[in-house]
C-alpha atoms as a PDB file:
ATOM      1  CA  UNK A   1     -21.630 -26.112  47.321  1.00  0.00           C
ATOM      2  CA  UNK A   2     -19.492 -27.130  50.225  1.00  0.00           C
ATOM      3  CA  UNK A   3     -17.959 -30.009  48.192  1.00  0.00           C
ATOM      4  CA  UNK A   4     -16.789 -27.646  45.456  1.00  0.00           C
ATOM      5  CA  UNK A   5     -15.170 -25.216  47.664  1.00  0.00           C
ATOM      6  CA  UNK A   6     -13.091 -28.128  49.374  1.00  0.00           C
ATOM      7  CA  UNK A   7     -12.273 -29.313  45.338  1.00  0.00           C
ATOM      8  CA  UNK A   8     -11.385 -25.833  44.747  1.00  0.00           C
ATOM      9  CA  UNK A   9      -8.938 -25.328  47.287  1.00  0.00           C
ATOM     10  CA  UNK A  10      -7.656 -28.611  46.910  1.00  0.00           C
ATOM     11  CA  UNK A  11      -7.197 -27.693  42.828  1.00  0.00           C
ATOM     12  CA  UNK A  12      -5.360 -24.602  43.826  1.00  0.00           C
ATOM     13  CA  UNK A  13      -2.820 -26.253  46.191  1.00  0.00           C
ATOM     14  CA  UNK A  14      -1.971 -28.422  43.637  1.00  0.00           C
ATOM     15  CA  UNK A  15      -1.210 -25.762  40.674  1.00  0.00           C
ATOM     16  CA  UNK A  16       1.825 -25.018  42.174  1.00  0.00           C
ATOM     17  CA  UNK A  17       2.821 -28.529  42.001  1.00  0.00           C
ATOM     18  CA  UNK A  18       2.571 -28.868  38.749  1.00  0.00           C
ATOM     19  CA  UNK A  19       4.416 -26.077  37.425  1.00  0.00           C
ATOM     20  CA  UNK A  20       7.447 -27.954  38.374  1.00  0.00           C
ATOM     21  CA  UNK A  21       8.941 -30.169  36.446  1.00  0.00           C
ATOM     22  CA  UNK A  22      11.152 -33.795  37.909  1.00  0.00           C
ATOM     23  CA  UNK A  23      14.125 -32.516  36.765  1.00  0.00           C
ATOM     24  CA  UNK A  24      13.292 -29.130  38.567  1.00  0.00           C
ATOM     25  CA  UNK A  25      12.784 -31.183  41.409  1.00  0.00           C
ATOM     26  CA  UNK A  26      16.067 -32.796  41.312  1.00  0.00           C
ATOM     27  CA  UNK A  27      18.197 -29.994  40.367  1.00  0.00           C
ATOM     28  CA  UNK A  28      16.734 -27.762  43.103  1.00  0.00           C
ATOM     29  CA  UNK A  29      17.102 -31.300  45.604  1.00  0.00           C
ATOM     30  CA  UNK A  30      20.929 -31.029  44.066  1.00  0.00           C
ATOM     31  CA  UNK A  31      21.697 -27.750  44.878  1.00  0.00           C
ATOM     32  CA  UNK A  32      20.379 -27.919  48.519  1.00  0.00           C
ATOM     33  CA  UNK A  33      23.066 -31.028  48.803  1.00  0.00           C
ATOM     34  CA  UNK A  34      25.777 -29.307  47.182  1.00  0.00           C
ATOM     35  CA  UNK A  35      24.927 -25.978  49.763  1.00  0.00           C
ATOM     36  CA  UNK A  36      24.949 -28.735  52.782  1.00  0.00           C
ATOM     37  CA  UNK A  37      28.408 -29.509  51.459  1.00  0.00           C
ATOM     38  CA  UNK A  38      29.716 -26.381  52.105  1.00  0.00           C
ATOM     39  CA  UNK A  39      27.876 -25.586  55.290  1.00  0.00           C
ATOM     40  CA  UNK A  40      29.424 -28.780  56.743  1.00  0.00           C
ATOM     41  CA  UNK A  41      33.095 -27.676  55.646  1.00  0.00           C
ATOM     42  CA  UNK A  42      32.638 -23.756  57.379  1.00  0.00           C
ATOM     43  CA  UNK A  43      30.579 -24.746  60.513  1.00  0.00           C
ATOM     44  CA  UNK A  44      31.903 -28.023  61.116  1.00  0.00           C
ATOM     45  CA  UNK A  45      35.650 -28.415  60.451  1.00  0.00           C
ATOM     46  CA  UNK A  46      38.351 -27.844  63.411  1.00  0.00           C
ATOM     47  CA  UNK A  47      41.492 -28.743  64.796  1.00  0.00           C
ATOM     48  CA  UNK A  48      40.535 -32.336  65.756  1.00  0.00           C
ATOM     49  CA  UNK A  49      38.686 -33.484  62.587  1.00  0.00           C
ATOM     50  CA  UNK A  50      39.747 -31.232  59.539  1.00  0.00           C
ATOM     51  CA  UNK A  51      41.793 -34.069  58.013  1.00  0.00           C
ATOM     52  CA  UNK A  52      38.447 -36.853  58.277  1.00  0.00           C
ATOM     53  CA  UNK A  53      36.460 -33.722  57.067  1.00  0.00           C
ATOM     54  CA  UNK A  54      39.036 -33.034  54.317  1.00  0.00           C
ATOM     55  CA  UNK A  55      39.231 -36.382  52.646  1.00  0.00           C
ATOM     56  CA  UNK A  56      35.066 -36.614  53.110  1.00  0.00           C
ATOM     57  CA  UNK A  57      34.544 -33.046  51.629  1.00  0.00           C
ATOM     58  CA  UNK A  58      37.111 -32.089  49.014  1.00  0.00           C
ATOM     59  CA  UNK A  59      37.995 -34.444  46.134  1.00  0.00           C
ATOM     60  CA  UNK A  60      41.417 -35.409  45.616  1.00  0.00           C
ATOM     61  CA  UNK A  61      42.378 -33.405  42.328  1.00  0.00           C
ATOM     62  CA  UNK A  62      40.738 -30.485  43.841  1.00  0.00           C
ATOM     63  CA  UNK A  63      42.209 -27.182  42.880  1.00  0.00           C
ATOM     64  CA  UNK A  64      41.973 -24.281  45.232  1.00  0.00           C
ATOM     65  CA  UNK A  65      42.767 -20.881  43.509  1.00  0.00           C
ATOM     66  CA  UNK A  66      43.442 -17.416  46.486  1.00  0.00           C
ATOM     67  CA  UNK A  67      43.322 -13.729  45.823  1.00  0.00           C
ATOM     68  CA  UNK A  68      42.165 -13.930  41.913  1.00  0.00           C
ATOM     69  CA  UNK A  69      45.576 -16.166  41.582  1.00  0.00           C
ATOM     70  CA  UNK A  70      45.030 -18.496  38.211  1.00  0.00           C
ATOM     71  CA  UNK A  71      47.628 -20.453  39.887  1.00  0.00           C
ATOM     72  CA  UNK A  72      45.718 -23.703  41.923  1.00  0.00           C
ATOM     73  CA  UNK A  73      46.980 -25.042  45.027  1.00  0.00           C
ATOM     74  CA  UNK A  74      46.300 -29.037  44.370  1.00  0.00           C
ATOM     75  CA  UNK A  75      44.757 -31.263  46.955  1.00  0.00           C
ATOM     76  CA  UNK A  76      47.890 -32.034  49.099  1.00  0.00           C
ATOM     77  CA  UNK A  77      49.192 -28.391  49.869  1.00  0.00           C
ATOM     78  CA  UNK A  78      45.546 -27.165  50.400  1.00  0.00           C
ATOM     79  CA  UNK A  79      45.580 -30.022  52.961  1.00  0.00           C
ATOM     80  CA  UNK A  80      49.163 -28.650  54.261  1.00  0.00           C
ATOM     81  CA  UNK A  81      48.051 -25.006  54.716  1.00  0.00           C
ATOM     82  CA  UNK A  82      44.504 -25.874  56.037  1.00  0.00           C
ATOM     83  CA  UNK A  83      46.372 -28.232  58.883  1.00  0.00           C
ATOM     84  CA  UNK A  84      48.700 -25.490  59.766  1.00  0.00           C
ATOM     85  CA  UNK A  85      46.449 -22.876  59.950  1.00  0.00           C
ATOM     86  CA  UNK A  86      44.769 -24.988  62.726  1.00  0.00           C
ATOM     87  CA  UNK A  87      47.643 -25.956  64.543  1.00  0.00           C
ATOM     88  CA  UNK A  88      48.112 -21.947  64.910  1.00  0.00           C
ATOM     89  CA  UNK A  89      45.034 -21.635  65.524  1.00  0.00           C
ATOM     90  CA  UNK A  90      43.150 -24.392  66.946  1.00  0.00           C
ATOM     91  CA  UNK A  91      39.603 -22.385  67.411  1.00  0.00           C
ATOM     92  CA  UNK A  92      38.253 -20.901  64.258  1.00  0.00           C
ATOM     93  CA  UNK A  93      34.354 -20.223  63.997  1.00  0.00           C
ATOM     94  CA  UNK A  94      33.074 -19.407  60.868  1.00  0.00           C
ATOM     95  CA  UNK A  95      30.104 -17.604  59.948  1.00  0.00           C
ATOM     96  CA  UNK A  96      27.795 -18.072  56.620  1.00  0.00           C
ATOM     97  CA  UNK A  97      26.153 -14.984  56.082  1.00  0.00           C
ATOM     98  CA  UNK A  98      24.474 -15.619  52.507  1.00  0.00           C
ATOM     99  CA  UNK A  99      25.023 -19.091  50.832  1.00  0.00           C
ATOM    100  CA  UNK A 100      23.148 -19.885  47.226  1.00  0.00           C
ATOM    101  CA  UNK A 101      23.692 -22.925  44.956  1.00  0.00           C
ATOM    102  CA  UNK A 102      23.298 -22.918  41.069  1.00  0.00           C
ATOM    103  CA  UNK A 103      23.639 -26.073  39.440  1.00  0.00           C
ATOM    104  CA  UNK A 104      27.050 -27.591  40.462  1.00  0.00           C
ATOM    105  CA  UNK A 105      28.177 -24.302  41.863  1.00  0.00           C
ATOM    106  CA  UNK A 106      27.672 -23.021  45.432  1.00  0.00           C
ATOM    107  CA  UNK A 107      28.835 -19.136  46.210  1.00  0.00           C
ATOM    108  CA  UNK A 108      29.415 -18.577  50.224  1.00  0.00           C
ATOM    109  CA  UNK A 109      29.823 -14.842  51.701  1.00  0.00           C
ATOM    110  CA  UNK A 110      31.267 -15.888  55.290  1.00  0.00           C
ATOM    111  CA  UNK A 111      33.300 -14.860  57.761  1.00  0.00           C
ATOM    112  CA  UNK A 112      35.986 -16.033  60.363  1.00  0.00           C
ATOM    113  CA  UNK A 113      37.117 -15.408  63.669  1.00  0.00           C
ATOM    114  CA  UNK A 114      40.089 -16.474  65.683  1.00  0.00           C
ATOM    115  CA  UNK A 115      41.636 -14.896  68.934  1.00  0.00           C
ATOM    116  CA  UNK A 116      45.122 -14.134  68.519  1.00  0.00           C
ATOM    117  CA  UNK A 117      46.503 -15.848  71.685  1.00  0.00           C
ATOM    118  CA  UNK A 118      50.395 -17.128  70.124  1.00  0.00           C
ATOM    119  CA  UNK A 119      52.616 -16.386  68.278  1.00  0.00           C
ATOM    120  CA  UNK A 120      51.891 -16.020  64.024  1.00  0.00           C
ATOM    121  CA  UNK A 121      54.263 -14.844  61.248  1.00  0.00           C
ATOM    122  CA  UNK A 122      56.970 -13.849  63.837  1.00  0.00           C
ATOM    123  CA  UNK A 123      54.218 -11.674  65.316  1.00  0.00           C
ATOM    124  CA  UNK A 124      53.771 -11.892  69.297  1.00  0.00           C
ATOM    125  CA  UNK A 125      50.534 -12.642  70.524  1.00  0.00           C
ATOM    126  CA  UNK A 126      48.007  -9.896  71.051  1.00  0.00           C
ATOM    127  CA  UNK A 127      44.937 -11.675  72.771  1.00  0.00           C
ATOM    128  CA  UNK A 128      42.759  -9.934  70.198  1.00  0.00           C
ATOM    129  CA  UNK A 129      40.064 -11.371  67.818  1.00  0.00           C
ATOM    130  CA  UNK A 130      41.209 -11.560  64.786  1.00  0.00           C
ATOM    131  CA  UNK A 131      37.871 -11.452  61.813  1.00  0.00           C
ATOM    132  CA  UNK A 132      38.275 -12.058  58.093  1.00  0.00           C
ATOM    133  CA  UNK A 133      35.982 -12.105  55.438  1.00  0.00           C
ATOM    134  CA  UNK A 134      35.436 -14.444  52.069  1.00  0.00           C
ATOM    135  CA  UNK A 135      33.394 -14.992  49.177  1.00  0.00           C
ATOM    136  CA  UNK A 136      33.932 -17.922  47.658  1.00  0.00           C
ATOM    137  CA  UNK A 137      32.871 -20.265  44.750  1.00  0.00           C
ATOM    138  CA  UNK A 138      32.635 -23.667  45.340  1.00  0.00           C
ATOM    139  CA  UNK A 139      32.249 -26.456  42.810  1.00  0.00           C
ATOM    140  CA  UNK A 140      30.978 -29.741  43.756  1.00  0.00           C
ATOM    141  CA  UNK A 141      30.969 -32.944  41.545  1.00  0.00           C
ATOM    142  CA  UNK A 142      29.742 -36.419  43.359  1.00  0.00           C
ATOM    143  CA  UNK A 143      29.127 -35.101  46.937  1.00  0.00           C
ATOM    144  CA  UNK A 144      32.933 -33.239  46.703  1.00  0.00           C
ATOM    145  CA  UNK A 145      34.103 -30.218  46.169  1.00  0.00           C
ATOM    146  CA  UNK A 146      36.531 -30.129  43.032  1.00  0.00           C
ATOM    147  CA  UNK A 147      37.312 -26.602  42.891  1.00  0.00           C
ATOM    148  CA  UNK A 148      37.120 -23.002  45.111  1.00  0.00           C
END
């Protein structure tokens, strides 16, 4: 009796198993990698290593598209903006708030917060925190992303 509730419980830990398929396996193993991508751009990039981070992350045709523009910035005036942006502001922290992955697309809900401590736009400094918000859709092909 004691040998068939041990095979029982064994035979029920392994149902779940098998209701997924290899290729389940891999495209679930897929989508964690292409959500890592992303993670790694918003929590790790900065002043000092955006550029390293840049050429590691994004893919050199990338096209970045703003504000429900079909217009795309290409690879090398994404890079421009992104590096001026940080020499304004050299400490930006970004915050993931919901991040899910389907197939070769990841969608990030994040935020971003910089203190307002020079001069921006012709504006003078304030000293305030400045917080912004994003949603965005990231598409990743080969460990880079191709397109947001």
């Amino acid at each position: 009796m004691k040998n068939t509730k041990y095979l029982l419980t064994i035979f029920m830990l392994l149902i779940p198993l098998t209701a997924f398929s290899q290729e389940d396996i891999n495209s679930y193993i897929n989508e964690e990698q292409n959500k890592s991508i992303v993670m790694k751009w918003l929590m790790e990039v900065n002043k000092d290593n955006f550029g390293e981070l840049f050429d590691e992350l994004w893919a050199s045709d990338c096209k970045q598209y703003f504000n429900s523009s079909n217009v795309a910035v290409e690879y090398n005036d994404f890079k421009e903006m992104i590096y001026h942006m940080y020499e304004e502001y050299p400490v930006i922290t970004h915050e993931i708030h919901d991040i899910i992955a389907k197939e070769d697309k990841v969608i990030a809900r994040f935020s971003a917060k910089v203190t307002h401590d020079r001069r921006m736009f012709g504006a003078p400094s304030t000293g305030k925190e400045l917080e912004w918000s994003a949603i965005a859709i990231f598409q990743t092909v080969k460990s880079k992303t191709v397109e947001r």
